[in-house]
Protein backbone atom coordinates (compact mmCIF):
# COMPACT_ATOMS: atom_id res chain seq x y z
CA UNK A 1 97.14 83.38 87.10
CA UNK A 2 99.95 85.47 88.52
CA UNK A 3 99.79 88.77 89.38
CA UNK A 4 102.48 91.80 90.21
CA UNK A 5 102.31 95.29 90.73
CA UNK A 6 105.02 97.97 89.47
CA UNK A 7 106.18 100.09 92.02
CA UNK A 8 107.53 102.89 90.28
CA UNK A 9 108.79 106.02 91.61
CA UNK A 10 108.54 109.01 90.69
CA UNK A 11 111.69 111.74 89.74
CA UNK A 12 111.56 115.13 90.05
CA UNK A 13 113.77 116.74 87.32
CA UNK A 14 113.08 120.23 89.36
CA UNK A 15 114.74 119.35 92.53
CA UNK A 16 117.05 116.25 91.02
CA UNK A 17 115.38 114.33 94.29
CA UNK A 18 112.93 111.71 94.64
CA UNK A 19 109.53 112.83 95.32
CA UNK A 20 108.36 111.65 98.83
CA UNK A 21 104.64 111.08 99.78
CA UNK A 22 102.46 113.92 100.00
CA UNK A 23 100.78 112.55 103.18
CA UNK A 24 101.56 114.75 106.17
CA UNK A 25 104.84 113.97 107.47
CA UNK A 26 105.83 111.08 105.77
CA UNK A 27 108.85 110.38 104.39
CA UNK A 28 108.50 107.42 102.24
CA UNK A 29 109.47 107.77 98.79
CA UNK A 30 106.31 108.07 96.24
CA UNK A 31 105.02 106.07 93.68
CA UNK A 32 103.65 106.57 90.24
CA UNK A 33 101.03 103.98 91.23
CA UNK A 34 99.57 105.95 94.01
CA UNK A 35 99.21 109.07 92.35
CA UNK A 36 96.25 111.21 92.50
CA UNK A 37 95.30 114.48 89.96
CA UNK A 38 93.49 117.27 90.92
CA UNK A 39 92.11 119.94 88.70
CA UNK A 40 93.27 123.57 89.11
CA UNK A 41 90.97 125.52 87.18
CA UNK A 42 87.29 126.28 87.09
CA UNK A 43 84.64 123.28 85.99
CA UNK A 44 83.67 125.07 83.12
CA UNK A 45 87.20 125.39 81.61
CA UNK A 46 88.51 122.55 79.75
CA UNK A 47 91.64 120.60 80.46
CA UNK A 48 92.99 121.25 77.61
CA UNK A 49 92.90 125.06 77.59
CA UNK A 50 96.20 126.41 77.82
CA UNK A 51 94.88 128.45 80.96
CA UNK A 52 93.94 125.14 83.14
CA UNK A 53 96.14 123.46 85.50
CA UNK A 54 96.50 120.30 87.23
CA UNK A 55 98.61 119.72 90.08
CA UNK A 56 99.89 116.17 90.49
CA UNK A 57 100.11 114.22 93.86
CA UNK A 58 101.47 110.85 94.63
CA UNK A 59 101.82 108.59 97.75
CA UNK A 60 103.64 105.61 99.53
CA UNK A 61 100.82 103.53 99.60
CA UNK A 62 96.94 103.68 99.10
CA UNK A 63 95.76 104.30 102.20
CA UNK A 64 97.47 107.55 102.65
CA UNK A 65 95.95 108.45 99.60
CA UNK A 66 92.85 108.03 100.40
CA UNK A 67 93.21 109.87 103.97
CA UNK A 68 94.37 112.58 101.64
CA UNK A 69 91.59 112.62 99.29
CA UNK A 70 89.46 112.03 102.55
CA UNK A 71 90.72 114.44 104.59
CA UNK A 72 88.68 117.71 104.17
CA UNK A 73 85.44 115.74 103.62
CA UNK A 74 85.75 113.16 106.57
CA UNK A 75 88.37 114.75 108.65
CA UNK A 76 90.79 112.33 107.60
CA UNK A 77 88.75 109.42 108.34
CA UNK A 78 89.12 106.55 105.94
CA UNK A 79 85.90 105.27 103.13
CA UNK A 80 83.73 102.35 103.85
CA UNK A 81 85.42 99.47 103.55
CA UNK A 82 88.92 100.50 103.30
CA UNK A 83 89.17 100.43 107.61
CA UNK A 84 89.88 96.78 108.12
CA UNK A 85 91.65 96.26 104.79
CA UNK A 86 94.28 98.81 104.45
């Protein structure tokens, strides 16, 4: 069985640009594959109130988004397992 990824990315209508990785200093154009959404609002609000908000991150590859995600937790250190495969 063959399989292939889509590496789409992503437009921002705002700025009329491509938008790059949010992984400090990088440069790389970022994909729709790669991206990560955090929660703006409280726990106890629900996503679909009008008052919530979500801010939306993407990323070149996987492993910068996983130093992102891991960066204030592990101080940027990568998950089990992710060190010798990424």
């Amino acid at each position: 069985m063959n399989s292939s990824k889509v590496m789409k990315k992503v437009w921002s209508f705002s700025s009329e640009n491509w938008v790059n990785c949010a992984w400090f200093e990088c440069r790389r154009p970022g994909f729709e594959m790669h991206k990560t959404v955090l929660h703006d609002h409280a726990r106890t609000l629900r996503c679909d109130n009008p008052l919530s908000g979500h801010v939306n991150f993407v990323f070149c590859s996987e492993r910068h988004k996983q130093l992102y995600l891991n960066s204030h937790k592990n101080m940027g250190k990568m998950p089990p397992g992710y060190k010798l495969t990424m």
